[in-house]
PDB file of N, CA and C in Angstrom:
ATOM      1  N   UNK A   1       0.146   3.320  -8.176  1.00  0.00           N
ATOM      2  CA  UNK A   1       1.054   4.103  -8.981  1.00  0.00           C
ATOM      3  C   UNK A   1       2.102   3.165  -9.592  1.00  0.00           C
ATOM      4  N   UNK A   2       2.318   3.002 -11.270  1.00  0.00           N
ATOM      5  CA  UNK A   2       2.957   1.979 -11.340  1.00  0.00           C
ATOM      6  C   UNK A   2       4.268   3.243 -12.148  1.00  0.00           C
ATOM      7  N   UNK A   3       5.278   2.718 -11.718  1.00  0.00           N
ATOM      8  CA  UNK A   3       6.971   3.553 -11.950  1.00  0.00           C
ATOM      9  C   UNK A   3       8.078   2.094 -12.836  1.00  0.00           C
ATOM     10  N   UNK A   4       8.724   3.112 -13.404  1.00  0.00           N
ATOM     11  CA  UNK A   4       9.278   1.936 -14.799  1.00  0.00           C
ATOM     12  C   UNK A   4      10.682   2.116 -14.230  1.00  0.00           C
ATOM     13  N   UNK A   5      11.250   0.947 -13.737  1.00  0.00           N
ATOM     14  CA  UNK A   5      12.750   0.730 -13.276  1.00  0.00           C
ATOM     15  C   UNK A   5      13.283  -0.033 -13.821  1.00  0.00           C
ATOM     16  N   UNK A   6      14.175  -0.112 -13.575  1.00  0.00           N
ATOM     17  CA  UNK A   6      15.544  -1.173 -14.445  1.00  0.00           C
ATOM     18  C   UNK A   6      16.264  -1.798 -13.400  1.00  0.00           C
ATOM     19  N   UNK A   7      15.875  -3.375 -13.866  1.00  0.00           N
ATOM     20  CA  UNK A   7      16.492  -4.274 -12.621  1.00  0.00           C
ATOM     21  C   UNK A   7      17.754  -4.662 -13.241  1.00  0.00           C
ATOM     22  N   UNK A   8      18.936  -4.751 -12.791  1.00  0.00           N
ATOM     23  CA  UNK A   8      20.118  -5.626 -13.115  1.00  0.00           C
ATOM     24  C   UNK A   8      19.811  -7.050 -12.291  1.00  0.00           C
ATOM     25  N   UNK A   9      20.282  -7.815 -13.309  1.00  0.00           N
ATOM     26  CA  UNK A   9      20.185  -9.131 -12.640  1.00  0.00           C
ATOM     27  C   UNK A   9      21.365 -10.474 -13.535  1.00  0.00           C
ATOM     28  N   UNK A  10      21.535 -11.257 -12.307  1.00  0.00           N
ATOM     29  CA  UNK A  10      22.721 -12.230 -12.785  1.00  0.00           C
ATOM     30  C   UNK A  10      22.458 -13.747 -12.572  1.00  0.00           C
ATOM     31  N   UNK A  11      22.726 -14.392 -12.872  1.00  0.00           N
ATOM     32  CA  UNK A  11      22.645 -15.976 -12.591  1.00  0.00           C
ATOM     33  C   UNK A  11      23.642 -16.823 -11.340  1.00  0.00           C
ATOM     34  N   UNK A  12      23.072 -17.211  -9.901  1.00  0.00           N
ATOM     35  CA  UNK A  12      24.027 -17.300  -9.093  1.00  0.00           C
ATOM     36  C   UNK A  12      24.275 -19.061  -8.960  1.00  0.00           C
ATOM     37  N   UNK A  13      25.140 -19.733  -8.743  1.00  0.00           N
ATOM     38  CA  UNK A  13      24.672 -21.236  -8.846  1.00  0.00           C
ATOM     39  C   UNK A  13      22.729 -21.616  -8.808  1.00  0.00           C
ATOM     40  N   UNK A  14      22.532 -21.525  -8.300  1.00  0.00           N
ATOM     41  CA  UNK A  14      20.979 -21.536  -7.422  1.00  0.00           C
ATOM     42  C   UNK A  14      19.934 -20.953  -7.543  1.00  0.00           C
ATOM     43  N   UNK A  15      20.561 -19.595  -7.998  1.00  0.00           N
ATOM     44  CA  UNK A  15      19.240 -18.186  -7.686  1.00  0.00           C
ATOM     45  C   UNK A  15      19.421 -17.442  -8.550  1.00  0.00           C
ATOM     46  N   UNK A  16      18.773 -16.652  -8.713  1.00  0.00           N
ATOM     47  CA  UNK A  16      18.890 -15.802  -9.764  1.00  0.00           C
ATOM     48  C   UNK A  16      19.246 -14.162  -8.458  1.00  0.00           C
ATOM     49  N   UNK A  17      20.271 -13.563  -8.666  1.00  0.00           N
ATOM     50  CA  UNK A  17      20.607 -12.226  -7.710  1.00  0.00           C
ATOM     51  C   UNK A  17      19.967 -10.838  -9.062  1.00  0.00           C
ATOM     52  N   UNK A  18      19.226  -9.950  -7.916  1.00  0.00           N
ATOM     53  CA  UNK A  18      19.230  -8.733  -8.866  1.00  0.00           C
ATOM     54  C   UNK A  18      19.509  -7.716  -7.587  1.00  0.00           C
ATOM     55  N   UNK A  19      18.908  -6.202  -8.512  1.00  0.00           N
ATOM     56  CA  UNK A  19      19.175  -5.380  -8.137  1.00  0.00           C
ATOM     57  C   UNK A  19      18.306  -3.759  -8.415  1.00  0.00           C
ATOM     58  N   UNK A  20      17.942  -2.887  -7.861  1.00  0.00           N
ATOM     59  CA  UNK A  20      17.744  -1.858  -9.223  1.00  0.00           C
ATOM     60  C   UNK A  20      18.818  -1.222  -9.283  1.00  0.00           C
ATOM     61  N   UNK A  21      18.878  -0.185 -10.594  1.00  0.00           N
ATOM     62  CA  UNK A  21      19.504   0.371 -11.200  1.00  0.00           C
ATOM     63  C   UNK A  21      19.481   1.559 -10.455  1.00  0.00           C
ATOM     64  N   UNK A  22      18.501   2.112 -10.112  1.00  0.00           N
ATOM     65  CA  UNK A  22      18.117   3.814  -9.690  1.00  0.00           C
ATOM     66  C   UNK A  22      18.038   3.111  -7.881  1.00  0.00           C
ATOM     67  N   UNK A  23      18.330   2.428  -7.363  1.00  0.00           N
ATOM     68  CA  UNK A  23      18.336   2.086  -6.100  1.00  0.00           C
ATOM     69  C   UNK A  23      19.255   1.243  -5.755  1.00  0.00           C
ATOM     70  N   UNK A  24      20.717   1.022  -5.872  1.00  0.00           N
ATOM     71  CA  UNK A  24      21.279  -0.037  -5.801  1.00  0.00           C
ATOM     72  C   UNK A  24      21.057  -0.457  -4.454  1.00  0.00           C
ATOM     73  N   UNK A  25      20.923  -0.063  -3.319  1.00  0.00           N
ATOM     74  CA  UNK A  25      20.847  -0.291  -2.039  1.00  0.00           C
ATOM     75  C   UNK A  25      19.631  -1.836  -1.766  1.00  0.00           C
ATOM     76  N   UNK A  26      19.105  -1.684  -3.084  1.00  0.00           N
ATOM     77  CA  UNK A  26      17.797  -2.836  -2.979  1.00  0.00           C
ATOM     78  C   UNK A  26      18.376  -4.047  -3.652  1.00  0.00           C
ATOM     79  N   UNK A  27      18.911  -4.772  -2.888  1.00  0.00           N
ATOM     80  CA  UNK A  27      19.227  -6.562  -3.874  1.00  0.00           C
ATOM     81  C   UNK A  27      18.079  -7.561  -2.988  1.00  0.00           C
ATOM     82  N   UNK A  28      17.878  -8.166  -3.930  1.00  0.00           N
ATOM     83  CA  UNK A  28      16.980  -9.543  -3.516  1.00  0.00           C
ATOM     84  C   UNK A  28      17.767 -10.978  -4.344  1.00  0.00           C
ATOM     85  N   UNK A  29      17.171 -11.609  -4.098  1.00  0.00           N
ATOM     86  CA  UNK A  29      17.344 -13.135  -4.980  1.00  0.00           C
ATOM     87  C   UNK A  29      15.896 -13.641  -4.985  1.00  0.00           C
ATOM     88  N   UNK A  30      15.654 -15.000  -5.931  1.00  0.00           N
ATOM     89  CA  UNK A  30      14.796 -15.386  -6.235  1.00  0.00           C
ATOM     90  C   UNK A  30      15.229 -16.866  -7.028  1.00  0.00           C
ATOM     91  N   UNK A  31      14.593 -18.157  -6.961  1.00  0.00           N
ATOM     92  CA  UNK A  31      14.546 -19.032  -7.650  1.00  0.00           C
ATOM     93  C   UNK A  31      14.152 -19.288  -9.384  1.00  0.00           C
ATOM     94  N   UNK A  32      13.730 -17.857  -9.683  1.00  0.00           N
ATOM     95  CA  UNK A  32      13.506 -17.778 -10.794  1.00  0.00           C
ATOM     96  C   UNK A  32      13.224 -16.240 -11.231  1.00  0.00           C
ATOM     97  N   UNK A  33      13.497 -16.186 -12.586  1.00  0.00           N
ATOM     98  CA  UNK A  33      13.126 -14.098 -12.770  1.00  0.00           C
ATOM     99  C   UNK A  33      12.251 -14.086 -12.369  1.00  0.00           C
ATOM    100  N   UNK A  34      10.751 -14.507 -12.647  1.00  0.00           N
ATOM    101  CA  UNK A  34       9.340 -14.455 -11.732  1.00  0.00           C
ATOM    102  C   UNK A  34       9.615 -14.118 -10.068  1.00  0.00           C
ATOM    103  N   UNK A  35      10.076 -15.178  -9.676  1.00  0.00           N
ATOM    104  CA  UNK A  35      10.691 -14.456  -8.241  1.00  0.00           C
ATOM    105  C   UNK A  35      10.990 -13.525  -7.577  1.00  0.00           C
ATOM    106  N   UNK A  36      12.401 -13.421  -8.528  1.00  0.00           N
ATOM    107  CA  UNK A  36      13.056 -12.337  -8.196  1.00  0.00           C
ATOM    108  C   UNK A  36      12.371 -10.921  -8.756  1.00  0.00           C
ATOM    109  N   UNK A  37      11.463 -10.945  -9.577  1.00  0.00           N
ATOM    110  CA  UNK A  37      11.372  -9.766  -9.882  1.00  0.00           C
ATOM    111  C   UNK A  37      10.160  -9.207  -9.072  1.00  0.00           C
ATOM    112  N   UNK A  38       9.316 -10.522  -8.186  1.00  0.00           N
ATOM    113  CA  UNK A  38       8.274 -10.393  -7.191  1.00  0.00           C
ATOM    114  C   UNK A  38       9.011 -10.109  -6.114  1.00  0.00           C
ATOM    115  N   UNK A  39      10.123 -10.288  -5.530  1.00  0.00           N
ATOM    116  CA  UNK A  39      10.771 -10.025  -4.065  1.00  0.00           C
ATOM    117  C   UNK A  39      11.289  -8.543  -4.267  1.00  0.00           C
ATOM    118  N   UNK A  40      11.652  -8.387  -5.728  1.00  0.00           N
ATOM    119  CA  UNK A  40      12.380  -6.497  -5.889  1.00  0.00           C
ATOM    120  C   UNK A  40      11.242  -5.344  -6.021  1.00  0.00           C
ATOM    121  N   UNK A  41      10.063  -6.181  -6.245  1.00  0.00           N
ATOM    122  CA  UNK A  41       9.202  -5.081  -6.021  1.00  0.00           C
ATOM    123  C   UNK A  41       8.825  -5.272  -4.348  1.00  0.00           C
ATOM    124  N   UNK A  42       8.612  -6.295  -3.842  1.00  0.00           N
ATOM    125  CA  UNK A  42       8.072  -6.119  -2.459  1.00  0.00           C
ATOM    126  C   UNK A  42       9.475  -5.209  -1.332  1.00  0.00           C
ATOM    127  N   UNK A  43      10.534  -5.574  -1.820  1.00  0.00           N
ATOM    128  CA  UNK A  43      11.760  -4.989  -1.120  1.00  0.00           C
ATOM    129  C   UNK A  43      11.611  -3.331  -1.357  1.00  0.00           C
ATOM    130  N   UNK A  44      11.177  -3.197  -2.925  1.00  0.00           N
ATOM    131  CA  UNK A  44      10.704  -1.558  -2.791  1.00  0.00           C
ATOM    132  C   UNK A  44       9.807  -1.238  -2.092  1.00  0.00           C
ATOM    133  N   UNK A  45       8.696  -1.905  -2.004  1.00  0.00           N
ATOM    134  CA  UNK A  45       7.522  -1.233  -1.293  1.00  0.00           C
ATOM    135  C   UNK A  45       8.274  -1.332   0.307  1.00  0.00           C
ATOM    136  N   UNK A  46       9.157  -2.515   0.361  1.00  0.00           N
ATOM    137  CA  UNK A  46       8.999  -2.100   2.134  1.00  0.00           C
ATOM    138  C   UNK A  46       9.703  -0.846   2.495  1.00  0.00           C
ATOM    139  N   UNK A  47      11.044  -0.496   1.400  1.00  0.00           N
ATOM    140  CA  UNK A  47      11.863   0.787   1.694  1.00  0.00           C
ATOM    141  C   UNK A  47      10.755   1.801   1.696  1.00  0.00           C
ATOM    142  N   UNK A  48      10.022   2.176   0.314  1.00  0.00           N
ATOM    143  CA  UNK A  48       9.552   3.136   0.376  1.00  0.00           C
ATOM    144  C   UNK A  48       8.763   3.713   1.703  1.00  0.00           C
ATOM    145  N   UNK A  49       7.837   2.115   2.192  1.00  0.00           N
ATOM    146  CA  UNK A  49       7.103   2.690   3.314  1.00  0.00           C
ATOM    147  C   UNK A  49       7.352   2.789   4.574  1.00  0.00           C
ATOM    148  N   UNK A  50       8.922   2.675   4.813  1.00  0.00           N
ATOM    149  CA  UNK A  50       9.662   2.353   5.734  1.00  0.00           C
ATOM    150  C   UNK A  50       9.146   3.945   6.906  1.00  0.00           C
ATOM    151  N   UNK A  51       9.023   3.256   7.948  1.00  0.00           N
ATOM    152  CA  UNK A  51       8.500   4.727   8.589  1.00  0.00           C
ATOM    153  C   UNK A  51       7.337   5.794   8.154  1.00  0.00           C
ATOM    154  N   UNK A  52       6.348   5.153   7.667  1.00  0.00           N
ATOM    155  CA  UNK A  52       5.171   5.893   7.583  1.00  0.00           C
ATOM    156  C   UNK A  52       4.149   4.875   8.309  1.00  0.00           C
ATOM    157  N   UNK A  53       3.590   6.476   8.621  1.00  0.00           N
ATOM    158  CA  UNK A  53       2.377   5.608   9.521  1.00  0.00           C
ATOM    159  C   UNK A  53       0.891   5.266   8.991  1.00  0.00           C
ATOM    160  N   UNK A  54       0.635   4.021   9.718  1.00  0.00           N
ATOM    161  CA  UNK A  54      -0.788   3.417   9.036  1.00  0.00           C
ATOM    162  C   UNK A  54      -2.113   4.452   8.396  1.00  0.00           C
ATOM    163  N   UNK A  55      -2.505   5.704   9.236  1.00  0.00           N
ATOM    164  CA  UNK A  55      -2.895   6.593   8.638  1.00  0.00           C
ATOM    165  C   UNK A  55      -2.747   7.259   7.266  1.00  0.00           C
ATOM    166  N   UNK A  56      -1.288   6.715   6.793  1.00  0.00           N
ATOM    167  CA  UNK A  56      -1.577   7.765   5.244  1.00  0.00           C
ATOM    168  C   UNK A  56      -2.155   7.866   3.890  1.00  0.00           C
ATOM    169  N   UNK A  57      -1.985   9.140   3.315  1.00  0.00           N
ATOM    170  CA  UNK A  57      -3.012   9.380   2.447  1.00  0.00           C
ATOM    171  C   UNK A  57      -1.881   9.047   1.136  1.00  0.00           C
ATOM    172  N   UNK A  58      -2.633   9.236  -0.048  1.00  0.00           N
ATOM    173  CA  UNK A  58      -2.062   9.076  -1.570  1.00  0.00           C
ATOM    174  C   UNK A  58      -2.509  10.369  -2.304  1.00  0.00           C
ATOM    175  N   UNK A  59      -1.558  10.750  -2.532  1.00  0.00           N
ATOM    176  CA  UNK A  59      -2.391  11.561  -4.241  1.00  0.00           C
ATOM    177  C   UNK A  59      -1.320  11.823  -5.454  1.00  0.00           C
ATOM    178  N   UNK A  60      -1.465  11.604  -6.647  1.00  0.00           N
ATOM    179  CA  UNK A  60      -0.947  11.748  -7.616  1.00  0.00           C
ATOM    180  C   UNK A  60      -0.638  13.267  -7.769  1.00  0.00           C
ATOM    181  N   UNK A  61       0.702  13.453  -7.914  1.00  0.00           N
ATOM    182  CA  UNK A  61       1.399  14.806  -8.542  1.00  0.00           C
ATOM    183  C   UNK A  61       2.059  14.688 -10.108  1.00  0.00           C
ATOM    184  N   UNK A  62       2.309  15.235 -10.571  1.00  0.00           N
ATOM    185  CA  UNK A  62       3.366  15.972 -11.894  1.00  0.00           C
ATOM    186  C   UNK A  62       4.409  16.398 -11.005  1.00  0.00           C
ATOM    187  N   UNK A  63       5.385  15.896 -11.523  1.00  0.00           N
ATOM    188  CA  UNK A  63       7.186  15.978 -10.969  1.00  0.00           C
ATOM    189  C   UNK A  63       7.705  16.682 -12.026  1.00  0.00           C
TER     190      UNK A  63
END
């Protein structure tokens, strides 16, 4: 399921810091936007699946 977010992101000496927009609770860093924008999706997937168990299922809805 691919979902369209909006990362804020800044230049830190070193790293590049972001964030999402619709999740501020999610910051990562990264050595480069490539990075960082690979660590803000894996930081989502770990929230989202935070407490579900290995058993589960998927199915696409209309919201």
């Amino acid at each position: 399921m691919n979902r369209l977010s909006t990362m804020i992101y800044w230049k830190k000496e070193h790293f590049w810091l972001g964030k999402l927009l619709e999740h501020p609770e999610i910051m990562t860093q990264g050595e480069s936007l490539e990075e960082l924008e690979e660590n803000i999706r894996d930081a989502y997937l770990a929230m989202a699946m935070d407490e579900v168990p290995e058993n589960y299922q998927m199915k696409e809805i209309v919201l």
